[in-house]
Structures are given as C-alpha cells and as structure tokens.
PDB file of N, CA and C in Angstrom:
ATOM      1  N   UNK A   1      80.251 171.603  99.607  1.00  0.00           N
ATOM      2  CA  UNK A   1      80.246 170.522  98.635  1.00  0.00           C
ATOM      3  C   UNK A   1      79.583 171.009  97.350  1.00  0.00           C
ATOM      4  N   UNK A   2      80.172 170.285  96.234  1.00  0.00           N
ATOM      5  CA  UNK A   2      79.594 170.963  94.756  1.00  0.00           C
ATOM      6  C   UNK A   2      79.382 169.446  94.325  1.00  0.00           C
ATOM      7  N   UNK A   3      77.868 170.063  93.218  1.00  0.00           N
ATOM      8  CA  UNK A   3      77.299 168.740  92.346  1.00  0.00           C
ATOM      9  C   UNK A   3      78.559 168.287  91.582  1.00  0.00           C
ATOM     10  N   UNK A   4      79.180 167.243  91.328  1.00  0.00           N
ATOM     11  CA  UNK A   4      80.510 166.725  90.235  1.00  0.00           C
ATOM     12  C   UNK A   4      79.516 165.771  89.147  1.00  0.00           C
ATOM     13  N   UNK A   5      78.952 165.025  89.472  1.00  0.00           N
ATOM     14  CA  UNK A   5      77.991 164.655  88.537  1.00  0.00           C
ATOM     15  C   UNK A   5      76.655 164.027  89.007  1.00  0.00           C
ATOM     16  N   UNK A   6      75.565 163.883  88.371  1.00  0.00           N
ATOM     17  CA  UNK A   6      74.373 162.923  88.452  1.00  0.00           C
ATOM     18  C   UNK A   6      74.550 161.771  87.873  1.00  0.00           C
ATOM     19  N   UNK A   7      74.253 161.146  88.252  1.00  0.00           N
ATOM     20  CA  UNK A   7      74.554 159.805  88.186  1.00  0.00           C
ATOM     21  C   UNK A   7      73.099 158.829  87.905  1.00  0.00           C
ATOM     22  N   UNK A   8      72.923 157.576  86.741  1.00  0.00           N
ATOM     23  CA  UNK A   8      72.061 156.707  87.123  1.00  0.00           C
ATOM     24  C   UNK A   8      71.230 156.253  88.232  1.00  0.00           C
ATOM     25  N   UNK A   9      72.268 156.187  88.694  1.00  0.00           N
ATOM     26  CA  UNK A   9      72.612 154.892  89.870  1.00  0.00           C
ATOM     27  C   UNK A   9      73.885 154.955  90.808  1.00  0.00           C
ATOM     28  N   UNK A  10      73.682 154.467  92.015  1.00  0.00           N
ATOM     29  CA  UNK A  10      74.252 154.305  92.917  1.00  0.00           C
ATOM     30  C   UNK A  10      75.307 153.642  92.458  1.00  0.00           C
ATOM     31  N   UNK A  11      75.744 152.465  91.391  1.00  0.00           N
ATOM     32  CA  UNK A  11      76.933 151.790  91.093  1.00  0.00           C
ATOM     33  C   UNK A  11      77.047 152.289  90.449  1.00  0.00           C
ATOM     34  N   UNK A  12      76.435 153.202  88.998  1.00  0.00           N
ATOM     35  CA  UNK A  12      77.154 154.185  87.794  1.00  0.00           C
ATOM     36  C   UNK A  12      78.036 155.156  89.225  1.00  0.00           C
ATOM     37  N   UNK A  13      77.593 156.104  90.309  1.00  0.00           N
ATOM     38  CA  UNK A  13      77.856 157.109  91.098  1.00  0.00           C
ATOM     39  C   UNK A  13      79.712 156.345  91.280  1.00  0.00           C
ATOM     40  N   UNK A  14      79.758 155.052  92.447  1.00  0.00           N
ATOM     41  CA  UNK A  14      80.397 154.386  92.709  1.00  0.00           C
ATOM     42  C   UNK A  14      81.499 154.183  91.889  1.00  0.00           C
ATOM     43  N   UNK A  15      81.206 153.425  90.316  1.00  0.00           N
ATOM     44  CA  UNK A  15      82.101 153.348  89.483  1.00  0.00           C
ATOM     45  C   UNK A  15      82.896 154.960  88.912  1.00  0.00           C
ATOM     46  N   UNK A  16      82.204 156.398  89.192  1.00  0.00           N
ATOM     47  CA  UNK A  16      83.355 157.118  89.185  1.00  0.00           C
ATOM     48  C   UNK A  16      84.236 157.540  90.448  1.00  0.00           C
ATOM     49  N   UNK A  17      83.444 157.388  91.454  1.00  0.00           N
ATOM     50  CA  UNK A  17      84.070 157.306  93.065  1.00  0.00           C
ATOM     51  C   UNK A  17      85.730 156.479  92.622  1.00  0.00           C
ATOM     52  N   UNK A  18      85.255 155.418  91.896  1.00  0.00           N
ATOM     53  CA  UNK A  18      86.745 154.587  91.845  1.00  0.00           C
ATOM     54  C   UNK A  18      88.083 155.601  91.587  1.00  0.00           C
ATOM     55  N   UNK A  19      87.941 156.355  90.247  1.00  0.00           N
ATOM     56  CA  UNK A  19      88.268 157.274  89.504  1.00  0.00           C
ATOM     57  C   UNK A  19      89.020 158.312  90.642  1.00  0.00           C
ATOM     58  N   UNK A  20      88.509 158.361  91.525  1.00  0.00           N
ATOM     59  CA  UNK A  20      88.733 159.901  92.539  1.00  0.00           C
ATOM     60  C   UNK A  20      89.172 159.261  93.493  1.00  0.00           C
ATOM     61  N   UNK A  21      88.791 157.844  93.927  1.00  0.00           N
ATOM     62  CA  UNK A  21      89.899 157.309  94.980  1.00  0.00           C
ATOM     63  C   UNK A  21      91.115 157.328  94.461  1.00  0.00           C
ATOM     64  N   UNK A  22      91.327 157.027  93.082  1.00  0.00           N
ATOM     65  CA  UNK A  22      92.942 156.646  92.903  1.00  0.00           C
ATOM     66  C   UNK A  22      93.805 157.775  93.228  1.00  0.00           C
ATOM     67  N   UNK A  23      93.118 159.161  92.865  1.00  0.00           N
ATOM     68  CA  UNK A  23      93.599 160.771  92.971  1.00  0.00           C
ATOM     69  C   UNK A  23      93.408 161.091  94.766  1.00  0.00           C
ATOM     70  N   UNK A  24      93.090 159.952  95.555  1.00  0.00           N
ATOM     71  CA  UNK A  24      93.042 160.443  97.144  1.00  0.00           C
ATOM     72  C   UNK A  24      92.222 162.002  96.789  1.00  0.00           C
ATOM     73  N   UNK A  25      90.819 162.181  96.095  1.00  0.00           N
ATOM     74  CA  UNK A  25      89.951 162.856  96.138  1.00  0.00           C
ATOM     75  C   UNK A  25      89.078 162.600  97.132  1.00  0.00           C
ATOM     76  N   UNK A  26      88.346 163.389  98.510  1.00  0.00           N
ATOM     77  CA  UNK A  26      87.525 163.012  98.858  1.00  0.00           C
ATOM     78  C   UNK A  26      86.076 163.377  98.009  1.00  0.00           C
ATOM     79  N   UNK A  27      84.654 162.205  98.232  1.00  0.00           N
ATOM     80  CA  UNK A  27      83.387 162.355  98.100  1.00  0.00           C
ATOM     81  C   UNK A  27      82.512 162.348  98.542  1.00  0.00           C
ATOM     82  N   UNK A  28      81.505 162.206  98.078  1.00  0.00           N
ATOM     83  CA  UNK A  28      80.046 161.923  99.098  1.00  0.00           C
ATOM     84  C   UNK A  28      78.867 161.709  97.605  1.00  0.00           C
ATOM     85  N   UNK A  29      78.862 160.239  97.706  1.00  0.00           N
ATOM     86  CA  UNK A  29      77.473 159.854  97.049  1.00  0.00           C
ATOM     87  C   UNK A  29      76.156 160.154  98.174  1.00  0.00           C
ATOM     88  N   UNK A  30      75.596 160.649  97.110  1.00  0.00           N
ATOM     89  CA  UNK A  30      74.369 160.932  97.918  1.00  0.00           C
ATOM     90  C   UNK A  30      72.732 160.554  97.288  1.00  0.00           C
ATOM     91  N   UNK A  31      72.196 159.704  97.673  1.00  0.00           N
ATOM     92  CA  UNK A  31      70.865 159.035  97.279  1.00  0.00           C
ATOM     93  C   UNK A  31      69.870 158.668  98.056  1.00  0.00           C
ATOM     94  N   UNK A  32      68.603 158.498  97.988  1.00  0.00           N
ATOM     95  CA  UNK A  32      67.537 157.900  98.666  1.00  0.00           C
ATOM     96  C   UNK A  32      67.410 156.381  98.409  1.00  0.00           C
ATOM     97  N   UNK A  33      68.578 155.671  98.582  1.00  0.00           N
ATOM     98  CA  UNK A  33      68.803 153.915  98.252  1.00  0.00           C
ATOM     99  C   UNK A  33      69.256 153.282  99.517  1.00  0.00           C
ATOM    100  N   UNK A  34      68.993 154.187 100.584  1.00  0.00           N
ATOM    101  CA  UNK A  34      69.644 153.392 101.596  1.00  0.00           C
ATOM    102  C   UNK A  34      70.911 153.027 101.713  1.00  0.00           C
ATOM    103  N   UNK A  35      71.579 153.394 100.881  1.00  0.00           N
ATOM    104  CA  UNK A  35      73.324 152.811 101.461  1.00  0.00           C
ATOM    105  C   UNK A  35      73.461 151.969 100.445  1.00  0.00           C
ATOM    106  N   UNK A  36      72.508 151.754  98.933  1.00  0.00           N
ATOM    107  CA  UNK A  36      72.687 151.296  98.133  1.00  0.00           C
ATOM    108  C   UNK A  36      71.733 149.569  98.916  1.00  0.00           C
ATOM    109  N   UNK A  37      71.576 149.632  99.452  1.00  0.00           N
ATOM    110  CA  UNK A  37      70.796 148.122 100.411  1.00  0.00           C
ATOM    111  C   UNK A  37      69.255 148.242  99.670  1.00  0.00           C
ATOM    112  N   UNK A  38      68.253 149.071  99.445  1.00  0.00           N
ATOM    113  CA  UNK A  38      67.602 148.766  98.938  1.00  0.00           C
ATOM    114  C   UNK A  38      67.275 148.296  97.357  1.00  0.00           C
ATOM    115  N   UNK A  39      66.674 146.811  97.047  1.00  0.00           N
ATOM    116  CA  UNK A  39      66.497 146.735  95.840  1.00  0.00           C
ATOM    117  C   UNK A  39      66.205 147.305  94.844  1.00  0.00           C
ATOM    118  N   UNK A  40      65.999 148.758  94.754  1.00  0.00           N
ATOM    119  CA  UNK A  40      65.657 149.387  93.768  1.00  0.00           C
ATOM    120  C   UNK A  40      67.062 150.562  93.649  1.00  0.00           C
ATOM    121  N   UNK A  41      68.090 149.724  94.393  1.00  0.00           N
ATOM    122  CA  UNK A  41      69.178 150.861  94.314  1.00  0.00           C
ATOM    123  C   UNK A  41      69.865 150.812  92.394  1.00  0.00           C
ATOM    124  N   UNK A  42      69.471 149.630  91.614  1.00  0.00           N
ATOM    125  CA  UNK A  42      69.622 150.063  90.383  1.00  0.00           C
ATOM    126  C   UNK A  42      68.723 151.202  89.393  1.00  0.00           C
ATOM    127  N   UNK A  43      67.748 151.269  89.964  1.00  0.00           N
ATOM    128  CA  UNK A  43      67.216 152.284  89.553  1.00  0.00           C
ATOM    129  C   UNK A  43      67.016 153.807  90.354  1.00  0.00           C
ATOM    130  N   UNK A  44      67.290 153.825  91.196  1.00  0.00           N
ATOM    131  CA  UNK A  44      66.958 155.234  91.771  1.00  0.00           C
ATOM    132  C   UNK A  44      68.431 155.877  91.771  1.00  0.00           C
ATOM    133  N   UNK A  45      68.684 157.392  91.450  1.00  0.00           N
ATOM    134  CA  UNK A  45      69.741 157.921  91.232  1.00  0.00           C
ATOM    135  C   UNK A  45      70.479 158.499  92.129  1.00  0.00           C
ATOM    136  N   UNK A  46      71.656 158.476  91.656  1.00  0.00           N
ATOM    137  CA  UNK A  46      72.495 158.830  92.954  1.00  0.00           C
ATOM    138  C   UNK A  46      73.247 160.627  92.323  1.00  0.00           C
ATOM    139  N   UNK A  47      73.745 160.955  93.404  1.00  0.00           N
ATOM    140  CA  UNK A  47      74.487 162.519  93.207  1.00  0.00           C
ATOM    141  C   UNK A  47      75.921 162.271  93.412  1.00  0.00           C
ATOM    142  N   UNK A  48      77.151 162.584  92.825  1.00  0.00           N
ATOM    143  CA  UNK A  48      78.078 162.379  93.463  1.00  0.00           C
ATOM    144  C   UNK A  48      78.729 164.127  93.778  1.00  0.00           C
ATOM    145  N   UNK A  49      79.046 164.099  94.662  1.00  0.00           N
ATOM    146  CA  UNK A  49      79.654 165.434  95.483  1.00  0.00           C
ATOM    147  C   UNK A  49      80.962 165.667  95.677  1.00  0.00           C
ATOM    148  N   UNK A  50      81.934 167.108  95.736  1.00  0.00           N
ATOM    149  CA  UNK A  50      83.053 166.720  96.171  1.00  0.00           C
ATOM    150  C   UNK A  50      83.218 167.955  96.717  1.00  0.00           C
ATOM    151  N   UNK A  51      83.972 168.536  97.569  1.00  0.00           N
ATOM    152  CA  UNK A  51      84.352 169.730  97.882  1.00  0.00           C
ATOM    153  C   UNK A  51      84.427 171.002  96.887  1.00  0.00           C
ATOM    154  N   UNK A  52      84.178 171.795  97.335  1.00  0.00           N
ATOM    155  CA  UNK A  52      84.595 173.415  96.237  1.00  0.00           C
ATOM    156  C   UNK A  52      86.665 173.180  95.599  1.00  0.00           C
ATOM    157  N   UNK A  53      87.088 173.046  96.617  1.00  0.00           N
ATOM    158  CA  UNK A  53      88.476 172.994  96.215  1.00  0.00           C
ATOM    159  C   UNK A  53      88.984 171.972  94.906  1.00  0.00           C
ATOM    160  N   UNK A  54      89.138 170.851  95.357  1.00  0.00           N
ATOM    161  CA  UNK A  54      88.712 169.577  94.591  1.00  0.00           C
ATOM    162  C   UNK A  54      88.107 169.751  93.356  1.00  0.00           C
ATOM    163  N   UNK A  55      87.027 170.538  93.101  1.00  0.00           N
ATOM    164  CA  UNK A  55      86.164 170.257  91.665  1.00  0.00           C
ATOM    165  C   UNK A  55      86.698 170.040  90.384  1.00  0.00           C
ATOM    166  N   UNK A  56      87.399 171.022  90.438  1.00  0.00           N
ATOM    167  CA  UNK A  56      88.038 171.272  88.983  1.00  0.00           C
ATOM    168  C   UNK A  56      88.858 170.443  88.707  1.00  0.00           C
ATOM    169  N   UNK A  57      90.042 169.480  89.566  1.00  0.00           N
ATOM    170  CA  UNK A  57      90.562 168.232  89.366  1.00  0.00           C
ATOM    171  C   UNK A  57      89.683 167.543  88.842  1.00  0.00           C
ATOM    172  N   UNK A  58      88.606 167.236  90.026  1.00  0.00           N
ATOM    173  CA  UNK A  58      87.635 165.935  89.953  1.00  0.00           C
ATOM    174  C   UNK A  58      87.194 166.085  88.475  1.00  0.00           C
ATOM    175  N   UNK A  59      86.681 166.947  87.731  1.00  0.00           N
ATOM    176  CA  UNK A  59      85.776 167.072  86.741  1.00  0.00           C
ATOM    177  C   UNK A  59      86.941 166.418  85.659  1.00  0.00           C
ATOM    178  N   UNK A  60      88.013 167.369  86.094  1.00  0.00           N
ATOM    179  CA  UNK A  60      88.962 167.088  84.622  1.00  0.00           C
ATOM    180  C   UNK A  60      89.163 165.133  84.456  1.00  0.00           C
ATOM    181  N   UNK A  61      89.070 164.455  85.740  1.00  0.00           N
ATOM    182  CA  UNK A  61      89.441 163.566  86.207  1.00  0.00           C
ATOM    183  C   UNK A  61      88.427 162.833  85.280  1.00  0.00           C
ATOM    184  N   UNK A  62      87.107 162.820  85.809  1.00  0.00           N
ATOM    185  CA  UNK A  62      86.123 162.071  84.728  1.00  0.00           C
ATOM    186  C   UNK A  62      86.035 162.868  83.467  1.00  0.00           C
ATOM    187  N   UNK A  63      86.009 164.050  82.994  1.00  0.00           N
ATOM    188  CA  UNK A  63      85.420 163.951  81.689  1.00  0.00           C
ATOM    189  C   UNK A  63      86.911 163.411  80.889  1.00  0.00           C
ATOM    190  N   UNK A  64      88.055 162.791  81.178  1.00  0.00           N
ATOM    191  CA  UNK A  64      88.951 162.033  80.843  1.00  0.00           C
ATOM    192  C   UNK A  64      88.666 160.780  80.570  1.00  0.00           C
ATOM    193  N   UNK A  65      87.685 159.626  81.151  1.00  0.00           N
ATOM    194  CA  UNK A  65      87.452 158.916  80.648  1.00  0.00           C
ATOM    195  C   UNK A  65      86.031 158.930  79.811  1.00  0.00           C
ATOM    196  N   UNK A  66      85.593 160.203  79.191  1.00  0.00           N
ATOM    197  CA  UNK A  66      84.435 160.150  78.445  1.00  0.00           C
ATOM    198  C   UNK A  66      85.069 159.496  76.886  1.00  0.00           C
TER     199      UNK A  66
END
C-alpha cells in the first residue's frame, strides 16, 4: 500500500474515497478515530492508501478535481 493522500479528517479522507469508488479503485482509510465513531473524528486525521499498482490512476484521479 502507498500514502495517496493526508487528509484532515476522516470525512475530507472519505469524500475522496467517493472519487476512487466511481473508478472501482480499491482503499484503505487509515486513522486513530475509531471507525470515524469517535467524536473527535472531525478533528483527528486520516491517511488514505491505495495499492502500488493503482497509484498513479488514483493520484491523476484527485489532483483532477483540485
């Protein structure tokens, strides 16, 4: 798995997850928020991950909607 971006937050992470579902990209958010269940999941940051293969789609994928 490779870093694809850092993220805010668990819903900033999420809202590009959307982005990579539509492309049937797999991911893996990854955070200390509990599954996003704890209240401080707006503030504590999330990682979003994707395979080595995948990357270079994924990236082109978001820095498209910058």
């Amino acid at each position: 798995m490779r870093v694809l971006r850092k993220c805010r937050n668990r819903f900033e992470a999420e809202s590009f997850a959307l982005l990579l579902d539509k492309e049937n990209i797999p991911y893996v958010i990854q955070s200390a928020d509990a599954g996003g269940q704890r209240p401080a999941a707006l503030v504590i940051a999330a990682t979003l991950l994707v395979s080595d293969g995948d990357y270079e789609r994924a990236r082109a994928i978001l820095n498209a909607t910058r």
